[in-house]
Structure formats: C-alpha cells, structure tokens
N, C-alpha and C. Protein backbone atom coordinates (compact mmCIF):
# COMPACT_ATOMS: atom_id res chain seq x y z
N UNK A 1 -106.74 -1.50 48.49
CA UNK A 1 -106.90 -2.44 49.59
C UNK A 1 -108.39 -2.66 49.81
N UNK A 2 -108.76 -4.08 49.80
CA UNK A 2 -110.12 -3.99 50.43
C UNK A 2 -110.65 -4.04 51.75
N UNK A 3 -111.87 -4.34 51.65
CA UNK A 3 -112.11 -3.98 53.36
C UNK A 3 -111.78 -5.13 54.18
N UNK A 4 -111.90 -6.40 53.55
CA UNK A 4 -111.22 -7.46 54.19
C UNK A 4 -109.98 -7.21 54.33
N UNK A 5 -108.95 -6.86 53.63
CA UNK A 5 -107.52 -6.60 53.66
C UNK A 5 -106.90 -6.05 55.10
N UNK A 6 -107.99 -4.62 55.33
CA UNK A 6 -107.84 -3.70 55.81
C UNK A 6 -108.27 -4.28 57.59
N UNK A 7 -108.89 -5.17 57.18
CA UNK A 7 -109.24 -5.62 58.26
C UNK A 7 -108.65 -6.67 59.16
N UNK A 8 -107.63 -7.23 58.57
CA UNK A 8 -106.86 -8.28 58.57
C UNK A 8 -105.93 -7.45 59.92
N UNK A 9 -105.15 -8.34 60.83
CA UNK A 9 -104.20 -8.13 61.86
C UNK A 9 -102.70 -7.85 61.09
N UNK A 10 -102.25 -6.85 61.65
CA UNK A 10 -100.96 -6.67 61.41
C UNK A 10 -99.89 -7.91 62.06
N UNK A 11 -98.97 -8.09 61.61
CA UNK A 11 -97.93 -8.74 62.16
C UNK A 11 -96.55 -7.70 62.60
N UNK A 12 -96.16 -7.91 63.33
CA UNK A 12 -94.38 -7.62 63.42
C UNK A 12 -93.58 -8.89 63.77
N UNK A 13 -92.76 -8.85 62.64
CA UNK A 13 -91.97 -9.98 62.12
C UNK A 13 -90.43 -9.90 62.42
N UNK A 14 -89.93 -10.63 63.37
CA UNK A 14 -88.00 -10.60 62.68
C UNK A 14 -87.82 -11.68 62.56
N UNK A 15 -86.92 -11.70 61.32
CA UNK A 15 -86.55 -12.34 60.20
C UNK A 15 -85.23 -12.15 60.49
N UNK A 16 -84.65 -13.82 60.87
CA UNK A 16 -83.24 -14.25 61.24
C UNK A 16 -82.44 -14.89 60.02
N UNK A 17 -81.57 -14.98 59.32
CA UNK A 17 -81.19 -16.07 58.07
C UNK A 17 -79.61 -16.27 58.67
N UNK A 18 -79.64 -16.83 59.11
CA UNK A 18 -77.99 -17.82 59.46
C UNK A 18 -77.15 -18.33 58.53
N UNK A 19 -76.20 -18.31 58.18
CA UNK A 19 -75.21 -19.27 57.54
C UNK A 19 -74.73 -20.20 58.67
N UNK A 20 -74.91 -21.80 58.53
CA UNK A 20 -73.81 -22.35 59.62
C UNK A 20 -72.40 -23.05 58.84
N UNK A 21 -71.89 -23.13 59.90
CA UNK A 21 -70.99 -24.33 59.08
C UNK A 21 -71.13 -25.78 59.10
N UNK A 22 -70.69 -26.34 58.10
CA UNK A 22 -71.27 -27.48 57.75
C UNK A 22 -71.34 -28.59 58.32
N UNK A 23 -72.22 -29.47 58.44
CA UNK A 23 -72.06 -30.68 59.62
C UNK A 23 -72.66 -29.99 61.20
N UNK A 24 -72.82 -29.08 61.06
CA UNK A 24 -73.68 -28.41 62.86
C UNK A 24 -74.49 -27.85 62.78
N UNK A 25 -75.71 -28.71 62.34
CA UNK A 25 -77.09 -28.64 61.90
C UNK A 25 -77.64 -29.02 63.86
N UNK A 26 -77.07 -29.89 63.66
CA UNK A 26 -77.90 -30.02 64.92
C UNK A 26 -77.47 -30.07 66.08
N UNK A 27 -76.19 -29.33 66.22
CA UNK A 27 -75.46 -28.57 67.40
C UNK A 27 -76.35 -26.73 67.31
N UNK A 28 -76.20 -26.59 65.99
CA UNK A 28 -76.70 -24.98 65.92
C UNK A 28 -78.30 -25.48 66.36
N UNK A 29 -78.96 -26.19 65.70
CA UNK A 29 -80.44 -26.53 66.53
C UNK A 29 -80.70 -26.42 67.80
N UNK A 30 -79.50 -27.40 68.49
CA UNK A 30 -79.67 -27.39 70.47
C UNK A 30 -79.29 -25.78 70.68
N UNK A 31 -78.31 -25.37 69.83
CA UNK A 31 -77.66 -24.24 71.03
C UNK A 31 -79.10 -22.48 70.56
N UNK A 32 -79.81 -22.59 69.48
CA UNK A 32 -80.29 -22.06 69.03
C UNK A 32 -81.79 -21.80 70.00
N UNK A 33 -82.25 -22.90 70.64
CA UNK A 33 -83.15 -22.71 71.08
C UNK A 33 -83.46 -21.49 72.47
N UNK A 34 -84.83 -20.34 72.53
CA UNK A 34 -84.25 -19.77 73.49
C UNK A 34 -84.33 -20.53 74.86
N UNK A 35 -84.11 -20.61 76.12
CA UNK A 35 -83.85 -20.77 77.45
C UNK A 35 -85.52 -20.52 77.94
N UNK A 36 -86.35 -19.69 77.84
CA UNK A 36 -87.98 -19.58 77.98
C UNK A 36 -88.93 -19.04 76.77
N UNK A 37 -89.69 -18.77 76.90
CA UNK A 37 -90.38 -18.07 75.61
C UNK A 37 -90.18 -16.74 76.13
N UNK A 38 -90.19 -16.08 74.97
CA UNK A 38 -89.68 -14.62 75.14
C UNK A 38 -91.07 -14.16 75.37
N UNK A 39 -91.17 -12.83 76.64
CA UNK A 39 -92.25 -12.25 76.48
C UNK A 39 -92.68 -11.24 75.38
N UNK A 40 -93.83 -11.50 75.22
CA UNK A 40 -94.54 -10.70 73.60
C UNK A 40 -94.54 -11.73 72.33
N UNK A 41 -93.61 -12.74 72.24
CA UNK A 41 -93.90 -13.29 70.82
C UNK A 41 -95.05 -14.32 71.09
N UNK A 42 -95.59 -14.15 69.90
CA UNK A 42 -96.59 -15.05 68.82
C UNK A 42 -96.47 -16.11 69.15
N UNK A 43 -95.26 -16.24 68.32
CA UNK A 43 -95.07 -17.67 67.48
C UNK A 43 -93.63 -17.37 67.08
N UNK A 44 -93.26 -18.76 66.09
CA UNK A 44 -91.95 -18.74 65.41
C UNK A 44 -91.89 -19.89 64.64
N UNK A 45 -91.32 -19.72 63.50
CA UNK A 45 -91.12 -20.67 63.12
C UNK A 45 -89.60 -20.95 62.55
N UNK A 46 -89.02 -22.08 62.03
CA UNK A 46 -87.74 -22.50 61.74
C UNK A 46 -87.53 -22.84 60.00
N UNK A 47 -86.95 -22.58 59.26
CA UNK A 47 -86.84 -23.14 57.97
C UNK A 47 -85.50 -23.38 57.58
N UNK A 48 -84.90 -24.40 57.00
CA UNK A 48 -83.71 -25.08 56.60
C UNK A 48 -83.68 -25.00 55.48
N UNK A 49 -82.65 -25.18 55.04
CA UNK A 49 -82.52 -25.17 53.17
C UNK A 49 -81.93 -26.31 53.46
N UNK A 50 -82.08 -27.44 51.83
CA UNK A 50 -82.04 -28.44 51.83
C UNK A 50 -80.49 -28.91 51.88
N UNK A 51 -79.23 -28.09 52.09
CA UNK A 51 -78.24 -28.62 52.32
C UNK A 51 -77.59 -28.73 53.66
N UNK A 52 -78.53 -27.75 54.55
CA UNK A 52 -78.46 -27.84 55.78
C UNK A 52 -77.07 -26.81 56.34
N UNK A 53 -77.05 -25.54 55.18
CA UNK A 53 -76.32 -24.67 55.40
C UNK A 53 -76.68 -23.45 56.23
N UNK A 54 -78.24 -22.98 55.25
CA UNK A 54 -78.83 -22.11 56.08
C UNK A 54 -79.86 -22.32 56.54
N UNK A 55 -80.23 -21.63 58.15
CA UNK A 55 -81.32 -21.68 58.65
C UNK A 55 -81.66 -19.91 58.87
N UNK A 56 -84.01 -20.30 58.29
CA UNK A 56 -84.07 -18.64 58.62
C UNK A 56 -85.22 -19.03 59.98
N UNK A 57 -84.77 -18.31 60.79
CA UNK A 57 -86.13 -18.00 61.58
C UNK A 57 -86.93 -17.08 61.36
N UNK A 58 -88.30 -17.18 61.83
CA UNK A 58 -89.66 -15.93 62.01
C UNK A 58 -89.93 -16.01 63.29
N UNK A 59 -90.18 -14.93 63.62
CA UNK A 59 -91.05 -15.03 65.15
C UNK A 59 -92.20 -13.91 65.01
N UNK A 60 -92.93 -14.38 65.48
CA UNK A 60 -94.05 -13.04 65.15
C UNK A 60 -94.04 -12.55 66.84
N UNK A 61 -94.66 -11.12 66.76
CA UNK A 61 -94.34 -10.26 67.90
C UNK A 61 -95.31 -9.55 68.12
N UNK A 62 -95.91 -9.36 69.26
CA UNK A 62 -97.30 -8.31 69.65
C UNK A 62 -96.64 -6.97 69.49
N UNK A 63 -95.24 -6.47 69.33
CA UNK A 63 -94.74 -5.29 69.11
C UNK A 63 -93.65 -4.88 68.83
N UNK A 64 -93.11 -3.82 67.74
CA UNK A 64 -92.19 -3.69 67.75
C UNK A 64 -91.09 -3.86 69.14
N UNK A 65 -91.50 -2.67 70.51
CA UNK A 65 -90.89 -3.04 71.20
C UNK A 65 -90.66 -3.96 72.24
N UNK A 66 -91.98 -5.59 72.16
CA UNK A 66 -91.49 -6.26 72.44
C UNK A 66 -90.00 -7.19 72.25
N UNK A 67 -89.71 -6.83 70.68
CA UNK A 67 -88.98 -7.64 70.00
C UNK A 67 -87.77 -7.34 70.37
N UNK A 68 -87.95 -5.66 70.78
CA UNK A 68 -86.59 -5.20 70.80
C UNK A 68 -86.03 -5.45 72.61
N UNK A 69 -87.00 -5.44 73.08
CA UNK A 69 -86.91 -5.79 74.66
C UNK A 69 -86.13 -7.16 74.82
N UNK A 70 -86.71 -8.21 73.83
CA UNK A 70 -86.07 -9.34 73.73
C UNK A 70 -84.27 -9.27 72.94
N UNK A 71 -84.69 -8.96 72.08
CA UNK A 71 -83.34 -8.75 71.10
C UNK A 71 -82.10 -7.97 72.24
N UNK A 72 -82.52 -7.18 73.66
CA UNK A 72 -81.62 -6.51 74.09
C UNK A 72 -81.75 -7.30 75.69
N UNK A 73 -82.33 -8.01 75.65
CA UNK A 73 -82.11 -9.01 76.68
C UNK A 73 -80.46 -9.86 77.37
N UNK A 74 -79.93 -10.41 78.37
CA UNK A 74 -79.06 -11.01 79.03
C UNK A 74 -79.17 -12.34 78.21
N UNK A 75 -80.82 -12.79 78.31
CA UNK A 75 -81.37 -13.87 77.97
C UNK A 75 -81.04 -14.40 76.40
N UNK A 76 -80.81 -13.35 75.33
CA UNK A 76 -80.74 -13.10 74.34
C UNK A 76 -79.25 -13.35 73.62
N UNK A 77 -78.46 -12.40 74.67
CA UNK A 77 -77.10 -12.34 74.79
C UNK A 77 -76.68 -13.20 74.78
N UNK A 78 -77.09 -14.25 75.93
CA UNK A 78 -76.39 -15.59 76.30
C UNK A 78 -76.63 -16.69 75.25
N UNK A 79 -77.94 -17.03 74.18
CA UNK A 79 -78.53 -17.87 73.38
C UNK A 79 -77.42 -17.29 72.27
N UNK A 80 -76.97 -15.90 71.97
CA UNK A 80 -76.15 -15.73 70.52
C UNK A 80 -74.80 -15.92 70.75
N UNK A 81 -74.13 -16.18 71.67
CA UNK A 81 -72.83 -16.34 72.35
C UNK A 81 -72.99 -18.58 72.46
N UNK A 82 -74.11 -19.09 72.74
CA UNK A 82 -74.01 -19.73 72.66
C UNK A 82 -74.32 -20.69 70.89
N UNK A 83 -74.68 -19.69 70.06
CA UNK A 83 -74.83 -20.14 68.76
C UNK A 83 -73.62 -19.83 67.72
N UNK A 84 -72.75 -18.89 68.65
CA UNK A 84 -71.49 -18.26 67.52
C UNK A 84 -70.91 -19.09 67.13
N UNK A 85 -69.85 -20.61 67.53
CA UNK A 85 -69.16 -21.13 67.10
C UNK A 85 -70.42 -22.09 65.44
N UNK A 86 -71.25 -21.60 66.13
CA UNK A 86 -71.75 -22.87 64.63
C UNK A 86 -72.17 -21.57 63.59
N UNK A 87 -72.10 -20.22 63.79
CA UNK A 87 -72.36 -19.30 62.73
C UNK A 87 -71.32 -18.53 61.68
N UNK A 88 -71.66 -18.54 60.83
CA UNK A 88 -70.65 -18.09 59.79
C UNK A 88 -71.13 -16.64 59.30
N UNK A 89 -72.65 -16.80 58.93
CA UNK A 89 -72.93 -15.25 58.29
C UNK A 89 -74.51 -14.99 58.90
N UNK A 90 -74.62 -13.86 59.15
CA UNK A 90 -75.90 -13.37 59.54
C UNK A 90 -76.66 -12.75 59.03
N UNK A 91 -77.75 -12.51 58.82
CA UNK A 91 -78.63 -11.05 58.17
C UNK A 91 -79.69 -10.93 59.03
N UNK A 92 -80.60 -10.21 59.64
CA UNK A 92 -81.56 -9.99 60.05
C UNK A 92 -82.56 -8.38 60.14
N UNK A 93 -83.81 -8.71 60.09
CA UNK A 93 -84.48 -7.87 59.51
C UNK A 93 -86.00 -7.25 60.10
N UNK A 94 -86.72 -6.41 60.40
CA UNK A 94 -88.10 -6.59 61.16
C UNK A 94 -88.83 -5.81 60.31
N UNK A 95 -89.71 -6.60 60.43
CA UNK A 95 -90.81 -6.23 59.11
C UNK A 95 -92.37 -6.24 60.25
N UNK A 96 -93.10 -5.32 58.93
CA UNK A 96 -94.80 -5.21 59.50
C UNK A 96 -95.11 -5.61 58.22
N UNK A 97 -96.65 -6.72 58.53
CA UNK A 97 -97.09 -7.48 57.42
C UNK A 97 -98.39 -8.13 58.07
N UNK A 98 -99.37 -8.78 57.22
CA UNK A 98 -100.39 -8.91 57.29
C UNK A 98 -100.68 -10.53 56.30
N UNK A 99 -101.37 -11.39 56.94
CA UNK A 99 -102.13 -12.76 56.11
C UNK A 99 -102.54 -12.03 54.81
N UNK A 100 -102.16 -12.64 53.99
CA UNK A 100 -102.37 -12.61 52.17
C UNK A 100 -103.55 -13.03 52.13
N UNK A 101 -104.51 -12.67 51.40
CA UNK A 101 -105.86 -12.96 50.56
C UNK A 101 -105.89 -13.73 49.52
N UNK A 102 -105.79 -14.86 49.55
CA UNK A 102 -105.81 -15.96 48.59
C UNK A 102 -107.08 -16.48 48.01
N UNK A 103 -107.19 -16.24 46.32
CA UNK A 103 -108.44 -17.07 45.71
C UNK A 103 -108.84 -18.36 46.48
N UNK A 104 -110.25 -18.35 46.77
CA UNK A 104 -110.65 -19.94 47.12
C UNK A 104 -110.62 -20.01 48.68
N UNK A 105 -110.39 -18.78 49.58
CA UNK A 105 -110.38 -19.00 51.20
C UNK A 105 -111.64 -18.35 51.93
C-alpha cells in the first residue's frame, strides 16, 4: 500500500441488489425511495440493468453503526414493506473500502 493509498478515507458501504418483477420499474422506484435521509449516510447511489429487472443500490455511511441504526429503523421497516410487492429476490451486503488509485489522476 502506498502512502497515498493509506491515506485515502475509508468508506462503509451497503450494497442492496433487488430482483423486481417485470414491468414495476417505476412503481419499485416510487415505493423505494426513503421517507427522509437517513441519519449518517453519505450518499447513494441507484444502478439498473438494462432490462429493468435488477436494481443495485450503494449508500455510503459515516459508520458501520450508523447503517445498522438505519437498517433497524420503523422508518426502514415501513420503506421494505412498502417495496415487497414489486420484489422477487434480494441479496445484500456491507463492505469497508476506499477510492482506487488510478493512472493519470
């Protein structure tokens, strides 16, 4: 690792990947969104695959147990109860990670 590497900010990451069913792309979009911003996250972002089957989310997190504060939330509860009828398969995952060092930056 170098010293730039080393120097770089950690992330804590969960990593959502959805199966929906087909045609409720953008029913699972409305019902997906949370109700406020969760306290502690970053950011987030959304990615689709081009048939509009699966969607993965990222959210980045100032802490593990922010994420989990959220993940065990009412607030939380109520957003996955309101996304079930458009979900078919789930996986999710939390990771620690760091910006890549790319030639040329």
């Amino acid at each position: 690792m170098t010293l730039e590497e080393a120097a770089m900010e950690e992330h804590f990451v969960w990593v959502t990947t959805r199966r929906i069913k087909e045609g409720t792309l953008e029913e699972f979009e409305r019902a997906w969104r949370p109700e406020s911003r969760p306290e502690g996250m970053r950011g987030a972002f959304a990615y689709w695959s081009e048939d509009g089957h699966e969607v993965t989310g990222v959210s980045l997190w100032e802490s593990r147990q922010a994420c989990d504060a959220w993940r065990s939330s009412d607030a939380e509860r109520r957003r996955r109860e309101v996304m079930a009828p458009y979900v078919v398969d789930e996986r999710e995952s939390f990771h620690l990670g760091r910006e890549l060092t790319l030639p040329g930056r």
